[in-house]
PDB file of N, CA and C in Angstrom:
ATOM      1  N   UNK A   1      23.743 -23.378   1.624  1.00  0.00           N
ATOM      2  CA  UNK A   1      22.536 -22.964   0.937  1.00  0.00           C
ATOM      3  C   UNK A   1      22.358 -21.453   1.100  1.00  0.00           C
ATOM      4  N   UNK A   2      21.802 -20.641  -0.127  1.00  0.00           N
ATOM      5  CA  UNK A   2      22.030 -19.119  -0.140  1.00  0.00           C
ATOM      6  C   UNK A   2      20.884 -19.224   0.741  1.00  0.00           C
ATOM      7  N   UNK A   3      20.822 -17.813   1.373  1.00  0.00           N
ATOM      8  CA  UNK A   3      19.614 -16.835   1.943  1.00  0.00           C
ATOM      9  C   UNK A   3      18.421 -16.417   0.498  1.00  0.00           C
ATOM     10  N   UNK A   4      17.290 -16.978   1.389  1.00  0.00           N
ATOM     11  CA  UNK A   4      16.058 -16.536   0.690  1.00  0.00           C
ATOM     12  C   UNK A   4      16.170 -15.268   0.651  1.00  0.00           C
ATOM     13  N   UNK A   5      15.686 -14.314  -0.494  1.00  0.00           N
ATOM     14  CA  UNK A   5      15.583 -12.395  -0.686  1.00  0.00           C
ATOM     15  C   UNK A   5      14.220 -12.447  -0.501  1.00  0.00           C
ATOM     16  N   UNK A   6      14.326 -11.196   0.030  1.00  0.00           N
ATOM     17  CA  UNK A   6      13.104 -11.082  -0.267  1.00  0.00           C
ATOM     18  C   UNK A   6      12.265 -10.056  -1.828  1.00  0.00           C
ATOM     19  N   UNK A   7      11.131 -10.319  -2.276  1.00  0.00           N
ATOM     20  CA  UNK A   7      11.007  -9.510  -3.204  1.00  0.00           C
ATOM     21  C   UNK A   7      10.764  -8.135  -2.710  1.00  0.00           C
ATOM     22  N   UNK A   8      11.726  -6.958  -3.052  1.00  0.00           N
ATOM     23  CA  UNK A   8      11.546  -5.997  -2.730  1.00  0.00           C
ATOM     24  C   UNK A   8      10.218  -4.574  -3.166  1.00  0.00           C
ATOM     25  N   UNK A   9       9.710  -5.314  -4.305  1.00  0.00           N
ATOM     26  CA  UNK A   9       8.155  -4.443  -4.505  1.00  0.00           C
ATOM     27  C   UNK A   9       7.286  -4.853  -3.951  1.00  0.00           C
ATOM     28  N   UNK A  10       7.475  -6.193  -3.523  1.00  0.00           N
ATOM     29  CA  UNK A  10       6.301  -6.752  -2.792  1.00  0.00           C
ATOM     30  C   UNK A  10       6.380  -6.496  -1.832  1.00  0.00           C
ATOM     31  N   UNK A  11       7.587  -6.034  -0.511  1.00  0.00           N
ATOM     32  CA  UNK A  11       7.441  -6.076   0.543  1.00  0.00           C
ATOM     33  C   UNK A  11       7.551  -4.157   0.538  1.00  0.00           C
ATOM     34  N   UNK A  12       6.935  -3.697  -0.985  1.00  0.00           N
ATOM     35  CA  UNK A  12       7.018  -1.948  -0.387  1.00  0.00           C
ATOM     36  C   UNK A  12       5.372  -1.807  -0.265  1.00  0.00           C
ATOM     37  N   UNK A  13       4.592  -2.968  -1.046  1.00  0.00           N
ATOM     38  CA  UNK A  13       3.155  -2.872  -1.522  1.00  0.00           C
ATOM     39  C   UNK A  13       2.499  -3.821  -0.288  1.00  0.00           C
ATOM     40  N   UNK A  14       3.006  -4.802   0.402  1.00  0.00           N
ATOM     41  CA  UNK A  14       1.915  -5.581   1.471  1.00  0.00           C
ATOM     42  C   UNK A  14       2.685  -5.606   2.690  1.00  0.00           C
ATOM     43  N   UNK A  15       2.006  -5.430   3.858  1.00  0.00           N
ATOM     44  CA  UNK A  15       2.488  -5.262   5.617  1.00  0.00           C
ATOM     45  C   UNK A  15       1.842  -6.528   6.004  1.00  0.00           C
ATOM     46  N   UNK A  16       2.349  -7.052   6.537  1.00  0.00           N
ATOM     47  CA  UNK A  16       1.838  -8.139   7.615  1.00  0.00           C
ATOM     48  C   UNK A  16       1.320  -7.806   8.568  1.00  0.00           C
ATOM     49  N   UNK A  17       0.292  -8.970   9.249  1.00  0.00           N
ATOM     50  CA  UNK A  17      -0.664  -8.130  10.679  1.00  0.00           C
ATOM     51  C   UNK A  17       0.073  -9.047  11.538  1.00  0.00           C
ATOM     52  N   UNK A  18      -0.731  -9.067  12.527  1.00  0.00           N
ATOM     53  CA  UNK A  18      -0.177  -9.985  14.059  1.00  0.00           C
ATOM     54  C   UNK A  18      -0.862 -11.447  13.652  1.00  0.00           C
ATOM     55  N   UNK A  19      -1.993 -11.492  13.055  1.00  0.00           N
ATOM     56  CA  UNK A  19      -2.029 -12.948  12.957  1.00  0.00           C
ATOM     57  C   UNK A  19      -1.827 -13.249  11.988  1.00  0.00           C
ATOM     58  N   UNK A  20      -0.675 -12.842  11.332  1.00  0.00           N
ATOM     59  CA  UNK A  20      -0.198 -13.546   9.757  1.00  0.00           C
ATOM     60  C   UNK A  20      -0.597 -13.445   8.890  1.00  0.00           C
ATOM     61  N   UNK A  21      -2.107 -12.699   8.834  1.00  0.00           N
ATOM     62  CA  UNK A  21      -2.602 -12.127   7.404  1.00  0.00           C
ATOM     63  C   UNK A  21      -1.896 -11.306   6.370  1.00  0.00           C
ATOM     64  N   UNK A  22      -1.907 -11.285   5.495  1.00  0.00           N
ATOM     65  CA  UNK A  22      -1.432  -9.953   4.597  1.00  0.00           C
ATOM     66  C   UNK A  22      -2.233  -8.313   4.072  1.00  0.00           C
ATOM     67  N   UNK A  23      -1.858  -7.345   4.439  1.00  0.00           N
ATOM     68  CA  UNK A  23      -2.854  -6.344   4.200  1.00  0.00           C
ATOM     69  C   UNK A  23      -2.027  -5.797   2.935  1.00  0.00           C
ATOM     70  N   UNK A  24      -2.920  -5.523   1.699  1.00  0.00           N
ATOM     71  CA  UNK A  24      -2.346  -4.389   0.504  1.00  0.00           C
ATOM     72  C   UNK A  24      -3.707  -3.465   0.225  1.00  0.00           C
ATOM     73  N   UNK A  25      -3.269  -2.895  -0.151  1.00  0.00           N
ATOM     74  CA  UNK A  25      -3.952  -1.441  -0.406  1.00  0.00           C
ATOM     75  C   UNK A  25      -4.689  -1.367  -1.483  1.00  0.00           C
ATOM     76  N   UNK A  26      -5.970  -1.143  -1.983  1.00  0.00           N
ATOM     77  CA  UNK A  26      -6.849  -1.361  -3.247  1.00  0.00           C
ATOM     78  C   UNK A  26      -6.516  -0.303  -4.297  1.00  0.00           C
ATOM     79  N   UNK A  27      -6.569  -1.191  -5.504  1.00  0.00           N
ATOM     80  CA  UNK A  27      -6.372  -0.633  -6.640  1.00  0.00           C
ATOM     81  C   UNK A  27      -7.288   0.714  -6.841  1.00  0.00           C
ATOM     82  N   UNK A  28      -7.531   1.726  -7.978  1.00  0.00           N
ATOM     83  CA  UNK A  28      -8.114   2.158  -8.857  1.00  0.00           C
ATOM     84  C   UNK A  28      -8.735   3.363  -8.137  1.00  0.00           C
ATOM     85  N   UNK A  29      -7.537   4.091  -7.109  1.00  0.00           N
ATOM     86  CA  UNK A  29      -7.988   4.819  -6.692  1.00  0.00           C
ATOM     87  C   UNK A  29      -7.190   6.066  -6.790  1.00  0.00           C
ATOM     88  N   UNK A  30      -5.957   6.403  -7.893  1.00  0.00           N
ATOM     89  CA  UNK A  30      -5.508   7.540  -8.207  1.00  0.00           C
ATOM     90  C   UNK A  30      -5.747   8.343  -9.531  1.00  0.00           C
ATOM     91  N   UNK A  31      -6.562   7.587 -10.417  1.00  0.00           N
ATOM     92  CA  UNK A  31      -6.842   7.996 -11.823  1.00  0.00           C
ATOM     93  C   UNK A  31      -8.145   8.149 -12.136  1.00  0.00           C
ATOM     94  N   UNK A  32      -8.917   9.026 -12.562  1.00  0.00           N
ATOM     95  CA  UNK A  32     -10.374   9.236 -13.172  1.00  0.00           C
ATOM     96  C   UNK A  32     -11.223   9.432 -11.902  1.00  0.00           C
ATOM     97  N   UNK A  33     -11.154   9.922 -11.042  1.00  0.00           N
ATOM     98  CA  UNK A  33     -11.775   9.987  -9.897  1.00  0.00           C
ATOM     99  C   UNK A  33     -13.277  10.629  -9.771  1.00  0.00           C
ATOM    100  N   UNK A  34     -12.670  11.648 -10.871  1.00  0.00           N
ATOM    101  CA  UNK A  34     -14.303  12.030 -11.191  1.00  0.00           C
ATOM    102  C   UNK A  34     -15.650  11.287 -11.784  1.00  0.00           C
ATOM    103  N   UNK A  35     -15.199  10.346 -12.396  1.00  0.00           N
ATOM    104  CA  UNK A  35     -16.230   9.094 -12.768  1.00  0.00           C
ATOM    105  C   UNK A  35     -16.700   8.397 -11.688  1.00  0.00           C
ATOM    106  N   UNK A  36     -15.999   8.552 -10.201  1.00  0.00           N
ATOM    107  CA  UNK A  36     -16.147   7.588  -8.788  1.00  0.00           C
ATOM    108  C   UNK A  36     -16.887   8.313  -8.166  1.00  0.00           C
ATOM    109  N   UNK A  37     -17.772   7.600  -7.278  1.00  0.00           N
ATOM    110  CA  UNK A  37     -18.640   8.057  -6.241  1.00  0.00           C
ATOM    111  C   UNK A  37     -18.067   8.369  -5.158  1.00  0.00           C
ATOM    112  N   UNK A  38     -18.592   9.283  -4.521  1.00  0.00           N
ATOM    113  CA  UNK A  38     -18.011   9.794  -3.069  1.00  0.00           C
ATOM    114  C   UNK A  38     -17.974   8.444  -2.271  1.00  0.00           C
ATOM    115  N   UNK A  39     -19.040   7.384  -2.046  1.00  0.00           N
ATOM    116  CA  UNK A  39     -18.642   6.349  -1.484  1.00  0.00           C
ATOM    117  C   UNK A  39     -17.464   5.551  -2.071  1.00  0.00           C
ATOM    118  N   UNK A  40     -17.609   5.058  -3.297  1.00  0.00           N
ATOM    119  CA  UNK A  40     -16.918   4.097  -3.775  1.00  0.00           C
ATOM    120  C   UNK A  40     -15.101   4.577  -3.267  1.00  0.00           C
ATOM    121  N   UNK A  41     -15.055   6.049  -3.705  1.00  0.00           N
ATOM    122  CA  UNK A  41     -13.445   6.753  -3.173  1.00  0.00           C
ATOM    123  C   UNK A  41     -13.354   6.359  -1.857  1.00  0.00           C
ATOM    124  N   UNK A  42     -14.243   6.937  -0.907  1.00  0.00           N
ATOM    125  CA  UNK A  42     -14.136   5.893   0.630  1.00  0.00           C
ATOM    126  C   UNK A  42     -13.916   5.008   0.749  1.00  0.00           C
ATOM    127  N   UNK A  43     -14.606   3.863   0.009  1.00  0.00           N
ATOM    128  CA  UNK A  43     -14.180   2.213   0.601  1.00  0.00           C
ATOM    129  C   UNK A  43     -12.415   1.833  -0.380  1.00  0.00           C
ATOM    130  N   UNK A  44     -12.274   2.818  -1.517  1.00  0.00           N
ATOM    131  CA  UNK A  44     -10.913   3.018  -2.004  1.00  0.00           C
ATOM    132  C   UNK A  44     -10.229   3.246  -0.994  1.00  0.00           C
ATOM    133  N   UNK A  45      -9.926   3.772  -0.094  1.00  0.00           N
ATOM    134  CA  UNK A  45      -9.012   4.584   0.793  1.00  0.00           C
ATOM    135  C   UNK A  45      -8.358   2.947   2.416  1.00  0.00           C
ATOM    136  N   UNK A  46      -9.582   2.560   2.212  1.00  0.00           N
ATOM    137  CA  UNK A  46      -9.310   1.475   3.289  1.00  0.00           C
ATOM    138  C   UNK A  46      -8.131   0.236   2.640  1.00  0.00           C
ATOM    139  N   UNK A  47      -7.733   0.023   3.731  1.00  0.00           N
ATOM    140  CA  UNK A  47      -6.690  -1.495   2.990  1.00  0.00           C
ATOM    141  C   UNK A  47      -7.816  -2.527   3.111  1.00  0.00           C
ATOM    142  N   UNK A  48      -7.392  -3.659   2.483  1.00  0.00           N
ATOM    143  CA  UNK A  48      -8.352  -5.154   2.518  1.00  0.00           C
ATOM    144  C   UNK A  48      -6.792  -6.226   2.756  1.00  0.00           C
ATOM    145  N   UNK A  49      -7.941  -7.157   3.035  1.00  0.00           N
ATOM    146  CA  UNK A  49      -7.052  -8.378   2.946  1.00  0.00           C
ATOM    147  C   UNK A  49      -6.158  -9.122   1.631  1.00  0.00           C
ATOM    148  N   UNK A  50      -5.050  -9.627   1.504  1.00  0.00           N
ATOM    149  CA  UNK A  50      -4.946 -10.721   0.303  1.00  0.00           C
ATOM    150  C   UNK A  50      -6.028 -11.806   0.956  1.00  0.00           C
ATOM    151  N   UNK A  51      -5.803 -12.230  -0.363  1.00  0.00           N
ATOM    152  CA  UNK A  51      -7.535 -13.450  -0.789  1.00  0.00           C
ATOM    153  C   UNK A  51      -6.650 -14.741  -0.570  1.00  0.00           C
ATOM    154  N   UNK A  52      -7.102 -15.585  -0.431  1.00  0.00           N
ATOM    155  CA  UNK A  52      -6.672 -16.624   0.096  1.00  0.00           C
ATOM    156  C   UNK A  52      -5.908 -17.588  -0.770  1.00  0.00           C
ATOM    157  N   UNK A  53      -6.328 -17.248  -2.132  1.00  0.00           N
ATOM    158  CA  UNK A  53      -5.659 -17.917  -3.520  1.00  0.00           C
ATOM    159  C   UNK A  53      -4.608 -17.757  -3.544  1.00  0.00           C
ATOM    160  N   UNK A  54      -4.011 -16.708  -3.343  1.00  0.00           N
ATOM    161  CA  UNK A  54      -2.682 -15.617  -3.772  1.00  0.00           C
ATOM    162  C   UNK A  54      -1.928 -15.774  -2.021  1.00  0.00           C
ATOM    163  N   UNK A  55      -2.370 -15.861  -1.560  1.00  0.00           N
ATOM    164  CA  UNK A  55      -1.445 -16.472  -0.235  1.00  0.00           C
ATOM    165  C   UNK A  55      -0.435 -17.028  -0.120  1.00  0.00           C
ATOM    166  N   UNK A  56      -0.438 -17.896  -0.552  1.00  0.00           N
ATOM    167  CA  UNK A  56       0.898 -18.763  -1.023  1.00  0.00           C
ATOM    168  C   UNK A  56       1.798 -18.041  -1.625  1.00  0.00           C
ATOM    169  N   UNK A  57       1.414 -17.477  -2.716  1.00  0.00           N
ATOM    170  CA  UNK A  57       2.154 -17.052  -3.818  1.00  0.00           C
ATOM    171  C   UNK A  57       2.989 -15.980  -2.834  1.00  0.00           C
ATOM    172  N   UNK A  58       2.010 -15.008  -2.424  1.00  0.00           N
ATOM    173  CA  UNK A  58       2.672 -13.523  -1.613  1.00  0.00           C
ATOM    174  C   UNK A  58       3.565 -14.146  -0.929  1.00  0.00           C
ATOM    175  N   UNK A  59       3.727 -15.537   0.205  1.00  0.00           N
ATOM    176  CA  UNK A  59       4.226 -15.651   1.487  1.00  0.00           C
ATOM    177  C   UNK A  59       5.188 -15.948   1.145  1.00  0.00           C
ATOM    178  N   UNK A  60       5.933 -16.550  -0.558  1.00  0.00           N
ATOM    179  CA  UNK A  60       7.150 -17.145  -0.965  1.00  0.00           C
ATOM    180  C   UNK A  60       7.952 -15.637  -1.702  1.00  0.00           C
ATOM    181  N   UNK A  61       7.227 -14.334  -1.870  1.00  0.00           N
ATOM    182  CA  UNK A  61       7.767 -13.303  -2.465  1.00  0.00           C
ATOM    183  C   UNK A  61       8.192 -12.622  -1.467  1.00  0.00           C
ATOM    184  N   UNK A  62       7.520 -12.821   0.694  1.00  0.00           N
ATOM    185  CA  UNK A  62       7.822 -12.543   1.669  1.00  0.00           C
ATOM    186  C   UNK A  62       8.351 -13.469   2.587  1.00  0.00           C
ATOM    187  N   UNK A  63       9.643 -14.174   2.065  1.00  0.00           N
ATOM    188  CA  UNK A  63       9.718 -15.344   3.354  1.00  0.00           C
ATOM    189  C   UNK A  63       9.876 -14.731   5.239  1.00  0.00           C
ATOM    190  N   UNK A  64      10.261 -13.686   5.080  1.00  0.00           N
ATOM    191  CA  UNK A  64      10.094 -12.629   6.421  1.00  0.00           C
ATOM    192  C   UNK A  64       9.728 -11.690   7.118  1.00  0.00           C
ATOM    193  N   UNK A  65       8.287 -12.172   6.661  1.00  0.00           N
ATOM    194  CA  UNK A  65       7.137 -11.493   7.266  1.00  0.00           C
ATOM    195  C   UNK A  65       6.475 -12.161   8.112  1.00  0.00           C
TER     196      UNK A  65
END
């Protein structure tokens, strides 16, 4: 049986934590900036979690993470 790959854009766009979560980085924060609030660019800058829907999906595009 071949070796699982891994997907290689996916594993340049999400890091794994210590308890198995997935962290990616929020959209909509390199274009039109001037329309954005000084806050809203702040909470842009932080990573978030994947959502719990898409979990699955990410963990089969990362089998080695």
């Amino acid at each position: 049986m071949p070796k699982i790959k891994t997907n290689k854009a996916a594993a340049k766009r999400l890091k794994g934590t210590g308890t198995g979560k997935i962290k990616r980085s929020r959209a909509c924060k390199s274009h039109k900036l001037t329309v954005k609030s000084r806050k809203r660019k702040r909470v842009l800058r932080q990573d978030t979690l994947v959502d719990s829907a898409n979990l699955k999906r990410i963990k089969r595009l990362l089998p080695n993470l």
